[in-house]
PDB file of N, CA and C in Angstrom:
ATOM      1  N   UNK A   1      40.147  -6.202   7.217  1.00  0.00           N
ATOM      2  CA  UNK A   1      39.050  -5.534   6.537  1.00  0.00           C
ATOM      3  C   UNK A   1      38.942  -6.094   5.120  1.00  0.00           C
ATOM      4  N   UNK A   2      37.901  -6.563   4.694  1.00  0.00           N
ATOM      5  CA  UNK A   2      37.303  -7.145   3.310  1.00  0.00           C
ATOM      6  C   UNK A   2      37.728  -6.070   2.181  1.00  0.00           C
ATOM      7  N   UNK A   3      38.384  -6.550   1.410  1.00  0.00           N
ATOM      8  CA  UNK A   3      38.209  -5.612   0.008  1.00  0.00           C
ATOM      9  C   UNK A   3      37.664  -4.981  -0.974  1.00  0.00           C
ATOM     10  N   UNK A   4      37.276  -4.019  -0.870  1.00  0.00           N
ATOM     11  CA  UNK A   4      35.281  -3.406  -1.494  1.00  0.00           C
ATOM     12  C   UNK A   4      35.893  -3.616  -3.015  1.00  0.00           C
ATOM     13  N   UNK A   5      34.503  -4.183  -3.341  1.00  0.00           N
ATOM     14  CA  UNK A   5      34.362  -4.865  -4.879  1.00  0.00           C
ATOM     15  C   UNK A   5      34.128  -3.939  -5.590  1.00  0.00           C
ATOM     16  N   UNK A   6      34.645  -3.437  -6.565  1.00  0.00           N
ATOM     17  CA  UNK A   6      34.520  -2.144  -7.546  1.00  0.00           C
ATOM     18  C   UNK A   6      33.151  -2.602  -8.524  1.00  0.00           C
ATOM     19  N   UNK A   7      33.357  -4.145  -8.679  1.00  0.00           N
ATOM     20  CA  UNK A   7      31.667  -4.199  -9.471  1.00  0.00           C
ATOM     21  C   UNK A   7      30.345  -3.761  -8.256  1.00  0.00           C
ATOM     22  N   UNK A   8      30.324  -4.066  -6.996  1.00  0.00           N
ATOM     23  CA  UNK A   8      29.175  -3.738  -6.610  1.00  0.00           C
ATOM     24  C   UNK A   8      28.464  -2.524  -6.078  1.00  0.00           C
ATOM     25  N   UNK A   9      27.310  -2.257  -6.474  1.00  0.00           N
ATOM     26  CA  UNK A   9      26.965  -0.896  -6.318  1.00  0.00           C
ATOM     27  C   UNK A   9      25.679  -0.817  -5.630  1.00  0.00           C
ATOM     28  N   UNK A  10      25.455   0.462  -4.952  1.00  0.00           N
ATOM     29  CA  UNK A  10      24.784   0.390  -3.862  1.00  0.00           C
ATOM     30  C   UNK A  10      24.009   1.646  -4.435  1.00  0.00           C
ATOM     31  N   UNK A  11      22.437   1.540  -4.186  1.00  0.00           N
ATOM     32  CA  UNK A  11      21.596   2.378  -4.943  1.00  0.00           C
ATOM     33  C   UNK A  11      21.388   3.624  -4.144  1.00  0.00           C
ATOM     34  N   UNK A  12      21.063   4.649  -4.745  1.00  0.00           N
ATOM     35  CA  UNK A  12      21.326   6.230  -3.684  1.00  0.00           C
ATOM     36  C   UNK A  12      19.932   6.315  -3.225  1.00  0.00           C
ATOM     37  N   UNK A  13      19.704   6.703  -1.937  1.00  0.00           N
ATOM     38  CA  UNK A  13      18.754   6.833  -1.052  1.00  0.00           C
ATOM     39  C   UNK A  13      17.337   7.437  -2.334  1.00  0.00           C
ATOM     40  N   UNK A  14      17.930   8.607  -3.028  1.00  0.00           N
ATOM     41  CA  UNK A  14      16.703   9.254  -3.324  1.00  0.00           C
ATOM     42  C   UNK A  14      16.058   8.138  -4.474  1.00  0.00           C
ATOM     43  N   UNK A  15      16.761   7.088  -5.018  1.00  0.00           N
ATOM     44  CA  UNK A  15      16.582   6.108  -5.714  1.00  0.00           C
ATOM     45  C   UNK A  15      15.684   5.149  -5.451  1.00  0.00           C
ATOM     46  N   UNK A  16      16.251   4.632  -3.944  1.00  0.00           N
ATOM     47  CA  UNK A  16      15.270   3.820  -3.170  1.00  0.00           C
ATOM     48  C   UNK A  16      13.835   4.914  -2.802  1.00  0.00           C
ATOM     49  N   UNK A  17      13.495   5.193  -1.873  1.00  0.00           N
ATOM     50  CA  UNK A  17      12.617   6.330  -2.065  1.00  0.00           C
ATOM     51  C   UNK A  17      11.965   6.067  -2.790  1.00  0.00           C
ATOM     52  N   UNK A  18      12.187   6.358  -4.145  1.00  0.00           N
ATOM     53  CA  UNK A  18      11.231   7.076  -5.726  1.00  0.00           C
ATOM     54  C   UNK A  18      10.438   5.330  -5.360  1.00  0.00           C
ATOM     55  N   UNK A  19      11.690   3.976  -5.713  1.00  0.00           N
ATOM     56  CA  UNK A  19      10.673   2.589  -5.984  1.00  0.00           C
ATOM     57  C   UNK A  19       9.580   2.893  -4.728  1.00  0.00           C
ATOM     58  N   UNK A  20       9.851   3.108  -3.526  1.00  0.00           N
ATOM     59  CA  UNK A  20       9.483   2.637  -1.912  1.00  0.00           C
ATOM     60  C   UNK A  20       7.801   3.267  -2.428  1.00  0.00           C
ATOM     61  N   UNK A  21       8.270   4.712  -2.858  1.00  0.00           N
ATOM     62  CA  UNK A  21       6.624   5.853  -3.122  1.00  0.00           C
ATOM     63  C   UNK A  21       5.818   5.149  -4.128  1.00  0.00           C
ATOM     64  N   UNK A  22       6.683   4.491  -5.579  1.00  0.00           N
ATOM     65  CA  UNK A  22       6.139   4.146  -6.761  1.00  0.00           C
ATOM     66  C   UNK A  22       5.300   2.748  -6.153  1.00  0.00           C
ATOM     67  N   UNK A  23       5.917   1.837  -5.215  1.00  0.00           N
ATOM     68  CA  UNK A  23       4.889   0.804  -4.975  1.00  0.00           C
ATOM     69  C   UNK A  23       3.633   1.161  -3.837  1.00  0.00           C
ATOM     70  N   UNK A  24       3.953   2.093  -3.631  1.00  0.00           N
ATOM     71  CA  UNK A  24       3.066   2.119  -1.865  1.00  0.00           C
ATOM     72  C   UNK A  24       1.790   2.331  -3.209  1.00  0.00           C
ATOM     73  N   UNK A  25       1.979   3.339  -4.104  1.00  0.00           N
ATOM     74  CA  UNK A  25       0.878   4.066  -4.921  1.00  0.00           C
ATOM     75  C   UNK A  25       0.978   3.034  -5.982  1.00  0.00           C
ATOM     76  N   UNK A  26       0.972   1.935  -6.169  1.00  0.00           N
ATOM     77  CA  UNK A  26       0.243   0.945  -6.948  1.00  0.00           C
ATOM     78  C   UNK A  26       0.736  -0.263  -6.220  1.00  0.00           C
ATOM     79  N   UNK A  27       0.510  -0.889  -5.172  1.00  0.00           N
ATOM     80  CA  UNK A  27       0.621  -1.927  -4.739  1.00  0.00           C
ATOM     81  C   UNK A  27      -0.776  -2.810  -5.149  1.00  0.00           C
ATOM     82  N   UNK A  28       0.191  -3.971  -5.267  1.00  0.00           N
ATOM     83  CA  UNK A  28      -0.752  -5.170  -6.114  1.00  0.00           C
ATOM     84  C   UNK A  28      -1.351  -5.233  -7.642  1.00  0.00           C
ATOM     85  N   UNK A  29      -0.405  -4.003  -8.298  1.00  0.00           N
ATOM     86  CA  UNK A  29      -0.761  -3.573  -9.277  1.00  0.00           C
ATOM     87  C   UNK A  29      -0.019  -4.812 -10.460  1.00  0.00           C
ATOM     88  N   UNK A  30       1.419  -4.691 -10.209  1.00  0.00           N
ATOM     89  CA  UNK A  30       2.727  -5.411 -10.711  1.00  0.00           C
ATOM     90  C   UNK A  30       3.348  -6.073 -10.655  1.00  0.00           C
ATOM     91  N   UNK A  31       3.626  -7.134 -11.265  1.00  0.00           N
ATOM     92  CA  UNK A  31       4.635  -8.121 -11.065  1.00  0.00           C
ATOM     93  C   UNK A  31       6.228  -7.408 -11.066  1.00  0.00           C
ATOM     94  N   UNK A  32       7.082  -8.051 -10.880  1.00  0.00           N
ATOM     95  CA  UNK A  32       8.698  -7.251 -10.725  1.00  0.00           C
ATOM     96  C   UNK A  32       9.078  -7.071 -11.783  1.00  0.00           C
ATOM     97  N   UNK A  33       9.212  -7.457 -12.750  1.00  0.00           N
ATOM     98  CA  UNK A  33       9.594  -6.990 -14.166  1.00  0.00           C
ATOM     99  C   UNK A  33       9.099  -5.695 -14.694  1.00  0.00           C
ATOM    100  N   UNK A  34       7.605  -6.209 -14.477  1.00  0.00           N
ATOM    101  CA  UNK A  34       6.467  -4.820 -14.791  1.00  0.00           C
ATOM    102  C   UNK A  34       6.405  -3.338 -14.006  1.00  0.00           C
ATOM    103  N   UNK A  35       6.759  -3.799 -12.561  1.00  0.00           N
ATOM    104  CA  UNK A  35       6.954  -2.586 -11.791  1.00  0.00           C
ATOM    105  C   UNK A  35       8.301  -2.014 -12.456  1.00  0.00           C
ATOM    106  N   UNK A  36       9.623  -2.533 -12.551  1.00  0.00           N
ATOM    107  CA  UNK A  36      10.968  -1.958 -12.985  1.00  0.00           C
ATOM    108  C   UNK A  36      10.441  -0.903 -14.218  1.00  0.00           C
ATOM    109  N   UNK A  37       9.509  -1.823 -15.477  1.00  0.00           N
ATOM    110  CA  UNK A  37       9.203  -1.261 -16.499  1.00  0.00           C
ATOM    111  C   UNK A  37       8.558  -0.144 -16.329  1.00  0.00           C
ATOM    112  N   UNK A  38       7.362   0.133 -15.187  1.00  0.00           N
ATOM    113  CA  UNK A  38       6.872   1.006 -15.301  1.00  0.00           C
ATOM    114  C   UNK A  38       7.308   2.637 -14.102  1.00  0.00           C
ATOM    115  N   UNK A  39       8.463   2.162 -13.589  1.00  0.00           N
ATOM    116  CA  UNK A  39       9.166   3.060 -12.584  1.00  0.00           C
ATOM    117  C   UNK A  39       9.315   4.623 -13.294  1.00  0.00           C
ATOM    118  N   UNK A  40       8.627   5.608 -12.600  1.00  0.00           N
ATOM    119  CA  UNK A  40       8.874   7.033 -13.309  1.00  0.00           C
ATOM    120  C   UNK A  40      10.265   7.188 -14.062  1.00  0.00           C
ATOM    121  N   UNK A  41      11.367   6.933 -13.397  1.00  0.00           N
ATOM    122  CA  UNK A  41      12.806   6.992 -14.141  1.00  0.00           C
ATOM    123  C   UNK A  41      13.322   6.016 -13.987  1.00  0.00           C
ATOM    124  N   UNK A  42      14.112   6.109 -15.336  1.00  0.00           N
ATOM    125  CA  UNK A  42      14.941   4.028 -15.465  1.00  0.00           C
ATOM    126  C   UNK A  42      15.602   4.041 -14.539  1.00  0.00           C
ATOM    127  N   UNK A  43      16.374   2.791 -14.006  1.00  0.00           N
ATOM    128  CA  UNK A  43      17.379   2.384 -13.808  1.00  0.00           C
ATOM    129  C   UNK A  43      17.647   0.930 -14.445  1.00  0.00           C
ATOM    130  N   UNK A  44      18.756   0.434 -14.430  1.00  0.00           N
ATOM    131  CA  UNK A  44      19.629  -1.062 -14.691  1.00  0.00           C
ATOM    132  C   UNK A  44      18.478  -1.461 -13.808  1.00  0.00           C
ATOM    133  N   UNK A  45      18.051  -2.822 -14.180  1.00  0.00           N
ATOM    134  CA  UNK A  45      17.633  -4.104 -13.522  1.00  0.00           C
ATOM    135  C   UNK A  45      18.016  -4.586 -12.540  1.00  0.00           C
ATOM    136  N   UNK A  46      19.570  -4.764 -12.522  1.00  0.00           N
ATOM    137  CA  UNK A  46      20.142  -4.795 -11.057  1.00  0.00           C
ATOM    138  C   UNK A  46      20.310  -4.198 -10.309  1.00  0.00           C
ATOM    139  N   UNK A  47      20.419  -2.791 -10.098  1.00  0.00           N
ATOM    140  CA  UNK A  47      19.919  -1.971  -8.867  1.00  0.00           C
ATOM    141  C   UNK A  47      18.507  -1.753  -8.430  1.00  0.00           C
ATOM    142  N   UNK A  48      17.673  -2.114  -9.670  1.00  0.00           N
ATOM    143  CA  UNK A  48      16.172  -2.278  -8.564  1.00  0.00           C
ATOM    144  C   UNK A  48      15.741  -3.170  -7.927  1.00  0.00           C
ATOM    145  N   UNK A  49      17.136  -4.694  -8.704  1.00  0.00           N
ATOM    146  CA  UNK A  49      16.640  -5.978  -7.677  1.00  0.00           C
ATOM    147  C   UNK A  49      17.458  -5.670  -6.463  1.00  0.00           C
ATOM    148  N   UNK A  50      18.079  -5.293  -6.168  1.00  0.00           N
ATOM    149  CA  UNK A  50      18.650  -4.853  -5.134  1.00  0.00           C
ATOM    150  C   UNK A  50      18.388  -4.066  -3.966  1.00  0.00           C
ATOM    151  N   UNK A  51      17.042  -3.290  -5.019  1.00  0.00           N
ATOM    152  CA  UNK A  51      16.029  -2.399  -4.080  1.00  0.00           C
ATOM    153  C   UNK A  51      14.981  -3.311  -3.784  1.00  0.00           C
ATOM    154  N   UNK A  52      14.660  -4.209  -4.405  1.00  0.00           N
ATOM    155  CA  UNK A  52      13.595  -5.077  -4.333  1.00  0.00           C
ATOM    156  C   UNK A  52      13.687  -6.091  -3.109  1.00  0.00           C
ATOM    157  N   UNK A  53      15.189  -6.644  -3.212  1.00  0.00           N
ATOM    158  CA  UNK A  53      16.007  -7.435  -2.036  1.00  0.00           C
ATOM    159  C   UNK A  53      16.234  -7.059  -0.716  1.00  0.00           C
ATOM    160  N   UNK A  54      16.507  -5.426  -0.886  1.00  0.00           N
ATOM    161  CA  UNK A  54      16.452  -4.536   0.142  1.00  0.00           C
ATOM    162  C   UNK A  54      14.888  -4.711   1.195  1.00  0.00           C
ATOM    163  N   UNK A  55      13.948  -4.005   0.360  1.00  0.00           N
ATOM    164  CA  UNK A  55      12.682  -3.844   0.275  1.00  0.00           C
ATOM    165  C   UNK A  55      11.939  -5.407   1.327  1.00  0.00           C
ATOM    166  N   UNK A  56      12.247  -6.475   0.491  1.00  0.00           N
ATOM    167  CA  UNK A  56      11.667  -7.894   1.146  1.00  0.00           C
ATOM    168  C   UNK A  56      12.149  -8.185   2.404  1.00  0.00           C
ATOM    169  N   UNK A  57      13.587  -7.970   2.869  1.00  0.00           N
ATOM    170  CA  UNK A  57      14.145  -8.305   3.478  1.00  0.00           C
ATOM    171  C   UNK A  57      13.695  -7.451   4.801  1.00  0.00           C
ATOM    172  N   UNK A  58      14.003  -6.179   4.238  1.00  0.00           N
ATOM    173  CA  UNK A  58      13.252  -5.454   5.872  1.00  0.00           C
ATOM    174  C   UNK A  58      11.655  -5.549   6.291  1.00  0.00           C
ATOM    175  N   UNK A  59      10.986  -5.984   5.530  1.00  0.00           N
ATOM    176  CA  UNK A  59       9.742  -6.165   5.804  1.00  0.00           C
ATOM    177  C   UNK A  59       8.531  -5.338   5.253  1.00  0.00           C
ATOM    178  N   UNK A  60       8.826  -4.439   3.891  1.00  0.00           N
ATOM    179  CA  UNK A  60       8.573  -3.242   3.772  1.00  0.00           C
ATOM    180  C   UNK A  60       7.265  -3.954   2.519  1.00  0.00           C
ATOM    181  N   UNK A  61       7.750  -4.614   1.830  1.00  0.00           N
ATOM    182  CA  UNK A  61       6.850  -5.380   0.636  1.00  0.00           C
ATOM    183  C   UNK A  61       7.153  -6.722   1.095  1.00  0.00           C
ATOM    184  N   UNK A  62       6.272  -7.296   0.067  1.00  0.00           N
ATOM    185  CA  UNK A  62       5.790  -9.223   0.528  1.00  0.00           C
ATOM    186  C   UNK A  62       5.715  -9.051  -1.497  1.00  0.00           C
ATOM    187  N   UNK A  63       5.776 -10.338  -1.300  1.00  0.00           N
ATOM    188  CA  UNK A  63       5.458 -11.237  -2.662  1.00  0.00           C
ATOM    189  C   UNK A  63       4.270 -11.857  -3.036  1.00  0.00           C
ATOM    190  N   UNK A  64       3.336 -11.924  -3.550  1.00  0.00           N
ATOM    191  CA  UNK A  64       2.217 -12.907  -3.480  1.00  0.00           C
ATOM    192  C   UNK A  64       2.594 -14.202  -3.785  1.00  0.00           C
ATOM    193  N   UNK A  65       1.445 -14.988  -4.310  1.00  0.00           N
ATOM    194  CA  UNK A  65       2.111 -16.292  -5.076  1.00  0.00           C
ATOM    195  C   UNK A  65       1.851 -16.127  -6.529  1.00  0.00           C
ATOM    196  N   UNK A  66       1.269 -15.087  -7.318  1.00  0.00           N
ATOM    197  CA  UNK A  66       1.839 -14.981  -8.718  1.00  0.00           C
ATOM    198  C   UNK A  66       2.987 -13.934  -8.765  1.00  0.00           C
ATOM    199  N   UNK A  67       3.535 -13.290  -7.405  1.00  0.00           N
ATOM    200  CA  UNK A  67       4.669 -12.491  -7.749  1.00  0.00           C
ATOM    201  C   UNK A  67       4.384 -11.515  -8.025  1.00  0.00           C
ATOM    202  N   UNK A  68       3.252 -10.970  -7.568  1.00  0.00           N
ATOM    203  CA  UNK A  68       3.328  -9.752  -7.555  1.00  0.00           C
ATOM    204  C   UNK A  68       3.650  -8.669  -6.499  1.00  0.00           C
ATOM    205  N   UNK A  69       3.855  -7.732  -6.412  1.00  0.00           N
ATOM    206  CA  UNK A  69       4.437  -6.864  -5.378  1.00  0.00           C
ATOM    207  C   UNK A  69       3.582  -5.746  -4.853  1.00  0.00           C
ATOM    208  N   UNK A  70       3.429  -6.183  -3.137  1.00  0.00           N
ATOM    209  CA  UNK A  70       2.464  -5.196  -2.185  1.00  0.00           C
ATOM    210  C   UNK A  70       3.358  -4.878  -1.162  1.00  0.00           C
ATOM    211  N   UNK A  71       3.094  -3.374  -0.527  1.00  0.00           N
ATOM    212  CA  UNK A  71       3.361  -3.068   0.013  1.00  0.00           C
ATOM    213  C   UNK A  71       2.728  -3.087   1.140  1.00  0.00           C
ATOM    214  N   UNK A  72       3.553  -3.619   2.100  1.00  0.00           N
ATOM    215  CA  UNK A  72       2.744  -4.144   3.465  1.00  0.00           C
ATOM    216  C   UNK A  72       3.101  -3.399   4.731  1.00  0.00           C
ATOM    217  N   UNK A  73       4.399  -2.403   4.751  1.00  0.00           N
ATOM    218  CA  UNK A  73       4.572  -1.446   5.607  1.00  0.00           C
ATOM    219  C   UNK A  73       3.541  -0.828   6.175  1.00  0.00           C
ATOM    220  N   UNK A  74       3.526  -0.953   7.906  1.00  0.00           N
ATOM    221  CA  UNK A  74       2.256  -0.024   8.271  1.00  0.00           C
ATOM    222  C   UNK A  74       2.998   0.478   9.390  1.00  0.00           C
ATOM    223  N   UNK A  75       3.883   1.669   9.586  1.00  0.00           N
ATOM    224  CA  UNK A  75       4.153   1.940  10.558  1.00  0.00           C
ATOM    225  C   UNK A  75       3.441   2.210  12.300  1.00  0.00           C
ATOM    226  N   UNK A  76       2.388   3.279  11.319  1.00  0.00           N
ATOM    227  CA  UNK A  76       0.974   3.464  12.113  1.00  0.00           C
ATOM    228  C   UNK A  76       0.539   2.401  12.705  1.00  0.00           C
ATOM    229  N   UNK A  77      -0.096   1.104  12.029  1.00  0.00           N
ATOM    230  CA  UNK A  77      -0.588   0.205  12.753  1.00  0.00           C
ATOM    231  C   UNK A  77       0.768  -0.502  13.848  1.00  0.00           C
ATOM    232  N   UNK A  78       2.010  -0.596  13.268  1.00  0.00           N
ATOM    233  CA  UNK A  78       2.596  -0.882  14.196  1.00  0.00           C
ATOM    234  C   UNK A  78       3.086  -0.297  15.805  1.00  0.00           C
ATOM    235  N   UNK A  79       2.942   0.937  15.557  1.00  0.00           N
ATOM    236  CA  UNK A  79       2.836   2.154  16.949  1.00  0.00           C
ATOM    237  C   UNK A  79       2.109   1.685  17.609  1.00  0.00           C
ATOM    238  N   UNK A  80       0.450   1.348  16.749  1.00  0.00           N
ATOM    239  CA  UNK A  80      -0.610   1.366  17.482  1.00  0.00           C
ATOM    240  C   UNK A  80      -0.594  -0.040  18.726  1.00  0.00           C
ATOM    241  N   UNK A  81      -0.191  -0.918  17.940  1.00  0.00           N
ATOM    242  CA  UNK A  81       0.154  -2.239  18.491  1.00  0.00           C
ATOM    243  C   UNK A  81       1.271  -2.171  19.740  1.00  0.00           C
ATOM    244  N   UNK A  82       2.111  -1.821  19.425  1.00  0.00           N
ATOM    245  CA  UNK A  82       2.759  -1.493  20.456  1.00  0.00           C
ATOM    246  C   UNK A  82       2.662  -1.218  21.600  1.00  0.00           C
ATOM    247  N   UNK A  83       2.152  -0.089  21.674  1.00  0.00           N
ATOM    248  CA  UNK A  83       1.310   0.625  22.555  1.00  0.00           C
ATOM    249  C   UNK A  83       0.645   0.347  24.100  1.00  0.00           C
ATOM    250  N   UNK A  84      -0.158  -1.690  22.948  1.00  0.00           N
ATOM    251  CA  UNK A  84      -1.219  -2.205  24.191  1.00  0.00           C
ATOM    252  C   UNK A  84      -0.465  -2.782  25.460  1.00  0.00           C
ATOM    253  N   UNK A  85      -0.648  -2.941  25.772  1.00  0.00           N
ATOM    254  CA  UNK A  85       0.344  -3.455  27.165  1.00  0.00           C
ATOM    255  C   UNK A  85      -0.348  -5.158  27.091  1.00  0.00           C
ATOM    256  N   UNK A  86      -1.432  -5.506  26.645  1.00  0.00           N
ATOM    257  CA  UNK A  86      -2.059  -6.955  26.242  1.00  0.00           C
ATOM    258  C   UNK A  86      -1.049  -7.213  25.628  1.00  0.00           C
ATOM    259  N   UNK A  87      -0.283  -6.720  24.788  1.00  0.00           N
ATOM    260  CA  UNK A  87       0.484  -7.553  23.784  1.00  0.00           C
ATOM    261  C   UNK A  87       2.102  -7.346  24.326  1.00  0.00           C
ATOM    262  N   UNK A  88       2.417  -6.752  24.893  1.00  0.00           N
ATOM    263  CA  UNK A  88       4.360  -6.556  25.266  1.00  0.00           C
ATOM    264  C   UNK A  88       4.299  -8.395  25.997  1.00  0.00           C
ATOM    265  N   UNK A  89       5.429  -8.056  25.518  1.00  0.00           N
ATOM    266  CA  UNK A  89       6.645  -9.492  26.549  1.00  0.00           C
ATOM    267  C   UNK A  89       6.490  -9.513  27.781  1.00  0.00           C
ATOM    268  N   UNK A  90       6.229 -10.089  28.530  1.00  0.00           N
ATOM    269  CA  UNK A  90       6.759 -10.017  29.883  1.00  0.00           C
ATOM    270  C   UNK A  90       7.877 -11.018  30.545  1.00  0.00           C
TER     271      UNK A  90
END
């Protein structure tokens, strides 16, 4: 078993959340610096890139090409898609 790193820290759910709500309600508004700056409550820089890293990685926000940050999560449309039987694997 790996030895847990006392520097690294892992951001608390209601943390993630607050960014996840703060971009859905201004997406395409902010670049990443600017969104951190304008987040209802601070945090360190490095736990929101971390939320940010989080965030890209699962598919939840995209990047443009000046870097700014949208939220592209559509659960709904993805149900809907699902759904068609035109589109499954066979």
């Amino acid at each position: 078993m790996p030895a847990c790193n006392p520097s690294t820290h892992s951001p608390q759910l209601n943390t993630i959340q607050m960014v996840e709500e703060f971009i859905q309600e201004h997406s395409g508004e902010y670049k990443r610096r600017a969104l951190w700056e304008n987040l209802p409550k601070k945090m360190m820089y490095q736990t929101f890139k971390t939320i940010i890293e989080y965030l890209l990685e699962s598919g939840k926000i995209a990047s443009d090409s000046r870097g700014t940050i949208c939220w592209i999560h559509d659960p709904d449309m993805v149900r809907k898609y699902a759904m068609r039987e035109d589109l499954r694997f066979r």
